[in-house]
Protein backbone atom coordinates (compact mmCIF):
# COMPACT_ATOMS: atom_id res chain seq x y z
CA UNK A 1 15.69 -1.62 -82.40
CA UNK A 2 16.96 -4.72 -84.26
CA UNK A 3 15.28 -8.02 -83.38
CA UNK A 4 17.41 -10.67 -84.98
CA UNK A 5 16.21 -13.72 -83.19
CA UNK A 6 16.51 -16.93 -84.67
CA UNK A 7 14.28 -20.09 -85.19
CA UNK A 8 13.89 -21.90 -82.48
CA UNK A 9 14.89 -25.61 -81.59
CA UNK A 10 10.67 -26.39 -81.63
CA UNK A 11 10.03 -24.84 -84.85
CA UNK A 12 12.78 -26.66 -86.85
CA UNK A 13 11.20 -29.98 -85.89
CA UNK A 14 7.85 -29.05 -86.57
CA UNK A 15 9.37 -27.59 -90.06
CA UNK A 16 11.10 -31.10 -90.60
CA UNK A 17 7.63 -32.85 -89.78
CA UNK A 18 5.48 -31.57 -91.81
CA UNK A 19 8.23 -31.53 -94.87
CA UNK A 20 8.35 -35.38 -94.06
CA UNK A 21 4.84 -35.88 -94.54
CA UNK A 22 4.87 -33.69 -97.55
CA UNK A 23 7.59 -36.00 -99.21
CA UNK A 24 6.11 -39.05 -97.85
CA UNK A 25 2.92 -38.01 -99.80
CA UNK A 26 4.83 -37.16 -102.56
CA UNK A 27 6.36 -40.14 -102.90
CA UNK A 28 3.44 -42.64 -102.07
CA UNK A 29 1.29 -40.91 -105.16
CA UNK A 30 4.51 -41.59 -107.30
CA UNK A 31 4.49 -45.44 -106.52
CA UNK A 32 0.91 -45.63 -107.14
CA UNK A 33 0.97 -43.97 -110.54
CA UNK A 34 4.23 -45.78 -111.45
CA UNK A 35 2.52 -49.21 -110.41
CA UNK A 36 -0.61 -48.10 -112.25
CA UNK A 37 1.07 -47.20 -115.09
CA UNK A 38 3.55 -50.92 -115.06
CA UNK A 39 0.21 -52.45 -115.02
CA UNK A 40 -1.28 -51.11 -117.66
CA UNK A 41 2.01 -51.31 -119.89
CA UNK A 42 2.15 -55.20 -118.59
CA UNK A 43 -1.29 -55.59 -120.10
CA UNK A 44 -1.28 -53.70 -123.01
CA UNK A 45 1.99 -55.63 -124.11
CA UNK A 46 -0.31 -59.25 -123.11
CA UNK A 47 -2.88 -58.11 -125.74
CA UNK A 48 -0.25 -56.85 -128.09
CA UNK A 49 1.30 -60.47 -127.17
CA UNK A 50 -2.03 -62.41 -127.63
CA UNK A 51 -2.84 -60.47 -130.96
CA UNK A 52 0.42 -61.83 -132.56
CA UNK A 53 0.42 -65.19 -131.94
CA UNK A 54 -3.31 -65.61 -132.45
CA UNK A 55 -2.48 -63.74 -136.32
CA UNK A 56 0.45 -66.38 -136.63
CA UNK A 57 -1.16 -69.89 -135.34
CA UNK A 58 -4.10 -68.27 -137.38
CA UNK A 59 -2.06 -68.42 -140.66
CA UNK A 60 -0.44 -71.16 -140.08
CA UNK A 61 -3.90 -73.34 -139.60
CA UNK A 62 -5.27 -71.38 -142.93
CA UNK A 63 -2.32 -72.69 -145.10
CA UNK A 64 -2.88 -76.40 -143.58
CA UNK A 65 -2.83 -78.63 -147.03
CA UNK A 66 -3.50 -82.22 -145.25
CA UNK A 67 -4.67 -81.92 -141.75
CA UNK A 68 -5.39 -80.54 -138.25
CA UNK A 69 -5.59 -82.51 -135.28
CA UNK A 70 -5.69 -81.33 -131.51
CA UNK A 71 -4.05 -83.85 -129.12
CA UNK A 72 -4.90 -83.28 -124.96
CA UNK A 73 -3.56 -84.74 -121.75
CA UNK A 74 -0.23 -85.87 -123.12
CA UNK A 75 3.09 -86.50 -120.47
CA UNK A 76 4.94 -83.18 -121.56
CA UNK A 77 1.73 -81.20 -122.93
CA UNK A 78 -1.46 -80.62 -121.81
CA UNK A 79 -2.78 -79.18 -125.14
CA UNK A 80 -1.16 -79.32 -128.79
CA UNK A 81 -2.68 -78.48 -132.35
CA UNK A 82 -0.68 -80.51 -135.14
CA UNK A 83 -0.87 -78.72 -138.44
CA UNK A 84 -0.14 -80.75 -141.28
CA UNK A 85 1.70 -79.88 -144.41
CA UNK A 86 1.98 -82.01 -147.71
CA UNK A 87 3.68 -82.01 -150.90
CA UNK A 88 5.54 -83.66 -153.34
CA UNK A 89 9.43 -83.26 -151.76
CA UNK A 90 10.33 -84.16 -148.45
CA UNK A 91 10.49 -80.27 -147.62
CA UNK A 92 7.02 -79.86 -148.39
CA UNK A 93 5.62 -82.50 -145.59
CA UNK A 94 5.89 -81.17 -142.33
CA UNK A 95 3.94 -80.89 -139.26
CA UNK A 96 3.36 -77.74 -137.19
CA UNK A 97 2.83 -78.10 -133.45
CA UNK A 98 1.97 -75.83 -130.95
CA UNK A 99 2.22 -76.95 -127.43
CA UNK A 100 0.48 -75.83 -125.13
CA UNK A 101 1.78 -76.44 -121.28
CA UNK A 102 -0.95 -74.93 -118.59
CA UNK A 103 1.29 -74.98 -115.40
CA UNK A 104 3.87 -73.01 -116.47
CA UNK A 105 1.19 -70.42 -118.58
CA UNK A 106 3.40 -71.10 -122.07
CA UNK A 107 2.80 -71.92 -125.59
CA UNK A 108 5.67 -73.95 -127.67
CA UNK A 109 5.82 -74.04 -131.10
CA UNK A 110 8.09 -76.79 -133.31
CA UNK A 111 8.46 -77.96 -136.60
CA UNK A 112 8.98 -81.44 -137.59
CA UNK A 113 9.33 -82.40 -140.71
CA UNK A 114 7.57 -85.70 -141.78
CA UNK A 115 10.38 -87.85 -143.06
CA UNK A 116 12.34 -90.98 -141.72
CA UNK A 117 10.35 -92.21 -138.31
CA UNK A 118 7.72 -88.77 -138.39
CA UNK A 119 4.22 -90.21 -140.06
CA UNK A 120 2.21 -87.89 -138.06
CA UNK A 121 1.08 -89.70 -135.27
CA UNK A 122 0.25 -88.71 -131.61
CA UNK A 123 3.30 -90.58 -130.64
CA UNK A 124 5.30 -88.31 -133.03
CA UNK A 125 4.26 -85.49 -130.70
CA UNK A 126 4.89 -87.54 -127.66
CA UNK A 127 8.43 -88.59 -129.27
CA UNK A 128 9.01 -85.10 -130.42
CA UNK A 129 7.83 -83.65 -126.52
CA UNK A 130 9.68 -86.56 -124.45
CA UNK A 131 13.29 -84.68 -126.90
CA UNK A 132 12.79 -81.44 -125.50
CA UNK A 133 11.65 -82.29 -122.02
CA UNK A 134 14.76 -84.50 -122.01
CA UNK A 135 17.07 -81.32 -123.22
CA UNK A 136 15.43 -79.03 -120.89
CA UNK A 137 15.21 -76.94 -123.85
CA UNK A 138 11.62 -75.82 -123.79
CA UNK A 139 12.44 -72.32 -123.67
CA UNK A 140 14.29 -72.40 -127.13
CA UNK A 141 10.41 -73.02 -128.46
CA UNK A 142 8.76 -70.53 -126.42
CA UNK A 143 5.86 -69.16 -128.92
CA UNK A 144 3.92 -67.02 -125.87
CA UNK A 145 3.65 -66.89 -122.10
CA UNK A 146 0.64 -66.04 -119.64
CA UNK A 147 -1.63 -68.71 -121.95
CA UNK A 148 -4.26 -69.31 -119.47
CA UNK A 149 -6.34 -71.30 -122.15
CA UNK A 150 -5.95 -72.72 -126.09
CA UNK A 151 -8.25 -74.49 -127.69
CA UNK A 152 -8.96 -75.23 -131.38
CA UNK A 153 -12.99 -76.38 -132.20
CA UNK A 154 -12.64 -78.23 -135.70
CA UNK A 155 -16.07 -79.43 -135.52
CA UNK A 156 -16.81 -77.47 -138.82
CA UNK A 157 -13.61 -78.83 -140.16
CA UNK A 158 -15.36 -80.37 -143.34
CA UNK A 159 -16.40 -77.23 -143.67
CA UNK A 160 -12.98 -75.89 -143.87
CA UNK A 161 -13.53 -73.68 -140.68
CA UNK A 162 -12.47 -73.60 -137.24
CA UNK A 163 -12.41 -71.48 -134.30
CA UNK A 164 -8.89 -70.95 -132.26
CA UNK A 165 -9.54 -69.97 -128.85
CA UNK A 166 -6.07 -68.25 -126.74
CA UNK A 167 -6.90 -67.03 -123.11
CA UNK A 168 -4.06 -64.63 -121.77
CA UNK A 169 -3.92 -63.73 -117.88
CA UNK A 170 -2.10 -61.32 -116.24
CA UNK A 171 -1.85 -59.83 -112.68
CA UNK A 172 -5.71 -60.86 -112.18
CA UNK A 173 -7.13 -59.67 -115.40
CA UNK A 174 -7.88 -61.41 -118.37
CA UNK A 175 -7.66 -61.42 -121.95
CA UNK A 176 -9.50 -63.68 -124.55
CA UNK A 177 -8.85 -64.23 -128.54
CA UNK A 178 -11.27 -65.96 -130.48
CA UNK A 179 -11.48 -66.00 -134.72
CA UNK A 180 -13.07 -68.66 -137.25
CA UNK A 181 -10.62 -69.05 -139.34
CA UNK A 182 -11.37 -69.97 -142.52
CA UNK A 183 -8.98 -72.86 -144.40
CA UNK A 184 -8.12 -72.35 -147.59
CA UNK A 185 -7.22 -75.82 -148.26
CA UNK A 186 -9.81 -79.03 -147.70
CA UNK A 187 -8.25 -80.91 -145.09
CA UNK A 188 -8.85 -84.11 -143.29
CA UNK A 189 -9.78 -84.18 -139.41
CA UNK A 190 -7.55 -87.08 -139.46
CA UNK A 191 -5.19 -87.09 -142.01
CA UNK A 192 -3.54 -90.66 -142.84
CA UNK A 193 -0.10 -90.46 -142.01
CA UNK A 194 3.01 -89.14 -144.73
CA UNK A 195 4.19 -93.19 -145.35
CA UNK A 196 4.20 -93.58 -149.04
């Protein structure tokens, strides 16, 4: 005798039930490894990040030929390290600055070159700051984000070294980047300004 009888109404939806929570699994252990794995790419890319700049501000403050001065608590900055350049041409007297702007997490780098009004001041910063806030064009001098922290101790300046300090932060952890760097010029903690 054949028996040919079917599934019943009951067993389909207790086939579709468990097959939901078989997918639902599924897919729940997907988002957490994709999320895991977005996290770990976001930090890995922060250190990558941090590395970088930290090897660039670090060369930078090793080829300094006059001066390096750190400037705090400024209108349009909270933090900025002035490198200065000299030399005989105009070309050859400039002034790095990296900014340094802890509510929005960013660094800013700019280069102004010391002739006409630029001597090298604080106010040249200030002046130079007050421009781009008044542009709105921060972004075109975006050196890093996530910058929880940057600090540069140049109490060993006459020494020619100094420690850079860059603190990253990203989706609760951290990341810290500290060096002496040592200058390979002699430089003054206060260099007079470029009038000649």
């Amino acid at each position: 005798m054949n028996n040919n009888k079917g599934m019943s109404l009951v067993e389909i939806v207790v086939s579709l039930a468990i097959l939901g929570i078989v997918v639902a699994s599924v897919c729940t252990f997907m988002n957490i490894g994709m999320n895991t794995s977005t996290a770990s790419t976001s930090i890995a890319s922060v250190q990558k990040e941090a590395q970088t700049v930290q090897n660039q501000v670090q060369s930078w403050i090793m080829e300094a030929n006059k001066g390096i001065v750190c400037y705090e608590g400024q209108a349009n900055f909270d933090y900025a390290i002035a490198i200065y350049h000299d030399g005989i041409s105009a070309s050859e007297r400039y002034i790095q600055v990296v900014y340094y702007r802890k509510e929005e997490k960013k660094l800013f780098y700019h280069k102004l070159m010391a002739e006409g009004q630029v001597n090298g001041t604080v106010e040249d910063l200030i002046n130079d700051s007050n421009a781009i806030e008044s542009a709105g064009d921060w972004d075109s001098y975006l050196l890093s984000s996530f910058v929880s922290n940057l600090s540069l101790d140049t109490a060993k300046i006459k020494d020619q070294v100094v420690t850079f300090t860059i603190d990253y932060e990203v989706k609760g952890k951290s990341y810290h980047v500290s060096n002496t760097v040592k200058l390979r010029n002699e430089v003054e903690e206060h260099p007079t300004n470029y009038s000649r």
